[in-house]
C-alpha atoms as a PDB file:
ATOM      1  CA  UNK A   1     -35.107 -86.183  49.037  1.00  0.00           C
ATOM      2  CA  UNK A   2     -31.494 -85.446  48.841  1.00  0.00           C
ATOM      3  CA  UNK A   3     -29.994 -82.337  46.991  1.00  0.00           C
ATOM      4  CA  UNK A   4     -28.571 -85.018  44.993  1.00  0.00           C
ATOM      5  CA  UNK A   5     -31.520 -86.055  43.339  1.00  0.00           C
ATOM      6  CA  UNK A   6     -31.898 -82.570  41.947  1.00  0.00           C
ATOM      7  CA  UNK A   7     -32.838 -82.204  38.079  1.00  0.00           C
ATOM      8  CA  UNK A   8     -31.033 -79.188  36.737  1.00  0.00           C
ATOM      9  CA  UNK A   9     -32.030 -76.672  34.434  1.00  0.00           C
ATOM     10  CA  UNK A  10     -30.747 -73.802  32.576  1.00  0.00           C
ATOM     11  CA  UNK A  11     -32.965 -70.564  31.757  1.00  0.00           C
ATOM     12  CA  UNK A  12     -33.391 -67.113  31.652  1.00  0.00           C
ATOM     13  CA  UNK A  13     -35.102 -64.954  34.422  1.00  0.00           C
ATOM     14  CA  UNK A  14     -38.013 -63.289  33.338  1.00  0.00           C
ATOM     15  CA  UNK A  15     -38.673 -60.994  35.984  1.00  0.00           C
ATOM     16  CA  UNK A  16     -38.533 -60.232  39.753  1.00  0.00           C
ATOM     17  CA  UNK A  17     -41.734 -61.550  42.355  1.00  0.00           C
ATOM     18  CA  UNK A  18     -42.247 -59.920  45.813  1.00  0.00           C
ATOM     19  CA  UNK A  19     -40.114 -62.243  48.801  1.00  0.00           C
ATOM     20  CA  UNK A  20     -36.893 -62.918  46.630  1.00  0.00           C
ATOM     21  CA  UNK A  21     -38.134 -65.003  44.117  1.00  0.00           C
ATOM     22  CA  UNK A  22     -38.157 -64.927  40.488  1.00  0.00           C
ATOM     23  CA  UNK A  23     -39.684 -66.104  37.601  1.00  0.00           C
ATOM     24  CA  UNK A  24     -37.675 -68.181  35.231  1.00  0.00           C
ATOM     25  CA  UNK A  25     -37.815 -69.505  31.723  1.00  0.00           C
ATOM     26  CA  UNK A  26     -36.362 -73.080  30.809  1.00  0.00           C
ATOM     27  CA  UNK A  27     -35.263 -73.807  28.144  1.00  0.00           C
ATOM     28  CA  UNK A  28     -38.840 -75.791  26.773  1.00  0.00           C
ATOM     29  CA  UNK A  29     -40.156 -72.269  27.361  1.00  0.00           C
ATOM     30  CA  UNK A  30     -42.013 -73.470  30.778  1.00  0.00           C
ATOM     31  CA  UNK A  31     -42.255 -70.823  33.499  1.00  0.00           C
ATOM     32  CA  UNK A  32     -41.340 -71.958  37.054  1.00  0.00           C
ATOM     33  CA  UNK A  33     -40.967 -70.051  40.289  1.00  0.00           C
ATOM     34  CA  UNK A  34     -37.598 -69.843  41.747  1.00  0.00           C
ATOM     35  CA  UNK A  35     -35.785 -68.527  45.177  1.00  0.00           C
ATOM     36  CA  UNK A  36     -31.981 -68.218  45.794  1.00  0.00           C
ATOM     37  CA  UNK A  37     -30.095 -70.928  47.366  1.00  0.00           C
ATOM     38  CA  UNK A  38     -28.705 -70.490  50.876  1.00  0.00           C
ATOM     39  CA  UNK A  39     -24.913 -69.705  49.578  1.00  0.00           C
ATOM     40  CA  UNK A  40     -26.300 -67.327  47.114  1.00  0.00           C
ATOM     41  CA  UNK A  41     -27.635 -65.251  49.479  1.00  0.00           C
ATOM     42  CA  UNK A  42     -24.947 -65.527  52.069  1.00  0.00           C
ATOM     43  CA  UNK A  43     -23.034 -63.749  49.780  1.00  0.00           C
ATOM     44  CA  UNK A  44     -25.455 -61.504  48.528  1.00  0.00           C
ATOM     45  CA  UNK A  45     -25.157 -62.467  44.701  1.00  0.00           C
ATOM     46  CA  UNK A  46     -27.812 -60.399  43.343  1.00  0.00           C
ATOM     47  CA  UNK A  47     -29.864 -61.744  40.467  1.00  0.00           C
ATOM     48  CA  UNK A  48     -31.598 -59.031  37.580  1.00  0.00           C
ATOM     49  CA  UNK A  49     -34.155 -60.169  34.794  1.00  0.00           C
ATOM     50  CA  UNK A  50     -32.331 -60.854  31.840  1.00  0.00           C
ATOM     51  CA  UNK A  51     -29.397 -63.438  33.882  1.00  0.00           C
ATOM     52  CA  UNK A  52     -28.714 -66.728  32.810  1.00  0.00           C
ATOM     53  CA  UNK A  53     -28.840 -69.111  35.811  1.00  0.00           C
ATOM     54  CA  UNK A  54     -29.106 -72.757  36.657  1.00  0.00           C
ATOM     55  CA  UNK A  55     -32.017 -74.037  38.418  1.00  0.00           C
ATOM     56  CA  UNK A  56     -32.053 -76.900  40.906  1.00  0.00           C
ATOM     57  CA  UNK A  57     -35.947 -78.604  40.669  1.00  0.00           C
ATOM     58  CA  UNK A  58     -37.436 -81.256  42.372  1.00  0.00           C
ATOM     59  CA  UNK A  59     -38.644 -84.449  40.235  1.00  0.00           C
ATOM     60  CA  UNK A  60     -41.827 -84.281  41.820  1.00  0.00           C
ATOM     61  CA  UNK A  61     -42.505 -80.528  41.236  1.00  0.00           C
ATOM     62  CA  UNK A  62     -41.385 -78.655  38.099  1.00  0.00           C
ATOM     63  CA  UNK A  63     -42.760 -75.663  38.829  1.00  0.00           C
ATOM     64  CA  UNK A  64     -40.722 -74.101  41.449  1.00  0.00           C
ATOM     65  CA  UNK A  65     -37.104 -73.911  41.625  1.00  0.00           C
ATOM     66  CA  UNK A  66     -33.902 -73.242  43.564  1.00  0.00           C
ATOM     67  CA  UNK A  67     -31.701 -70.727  41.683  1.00  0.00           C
ATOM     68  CA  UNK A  68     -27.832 -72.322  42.489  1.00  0.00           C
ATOM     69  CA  UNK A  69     -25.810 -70.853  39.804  1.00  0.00           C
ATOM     70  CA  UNK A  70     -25.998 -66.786  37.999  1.00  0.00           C
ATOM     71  CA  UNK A  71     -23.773 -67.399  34.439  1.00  0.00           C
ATOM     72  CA  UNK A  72     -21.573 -64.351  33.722  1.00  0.00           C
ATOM     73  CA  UNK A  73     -21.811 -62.757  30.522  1.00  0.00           C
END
């Protein structure tokens, strides 16, 4: 699957899990799992409960998540 095929999400994180991920609330109020993307790591963007961020999520699983965007304020 291409990154292209990608459904994206906005939500809310919730709170920080162990290994750099985080759990996040769409906006349907469903709870997925979500890591960083490569870039946002790279340049250590760091991500608190309470962000706004975008969530890249596979078609064929909607329960975890890549985190590719953290909205400012």
């Amino acid at each position: 699957m291409a990154k292209e095929d990608a459904v994206e999400v906005e939500g809310v994180v919730v709170k920080a899990l162990s290994n750099a991920q985080f759990s996040v609330v769409v906006k349907n109020n469903h709870h997925i799992t979500a890591y960083p993307a490569g870039k946002m790591r790279r340049f250590f963007i760091k991500i608190i409960p309470g962000d706004t961020v975008t969530v890249a999520m596979s078609p064929y699983d909607l329960t975890k998540g890549r985190i590719i965007f953290r909205h400012k304020k």
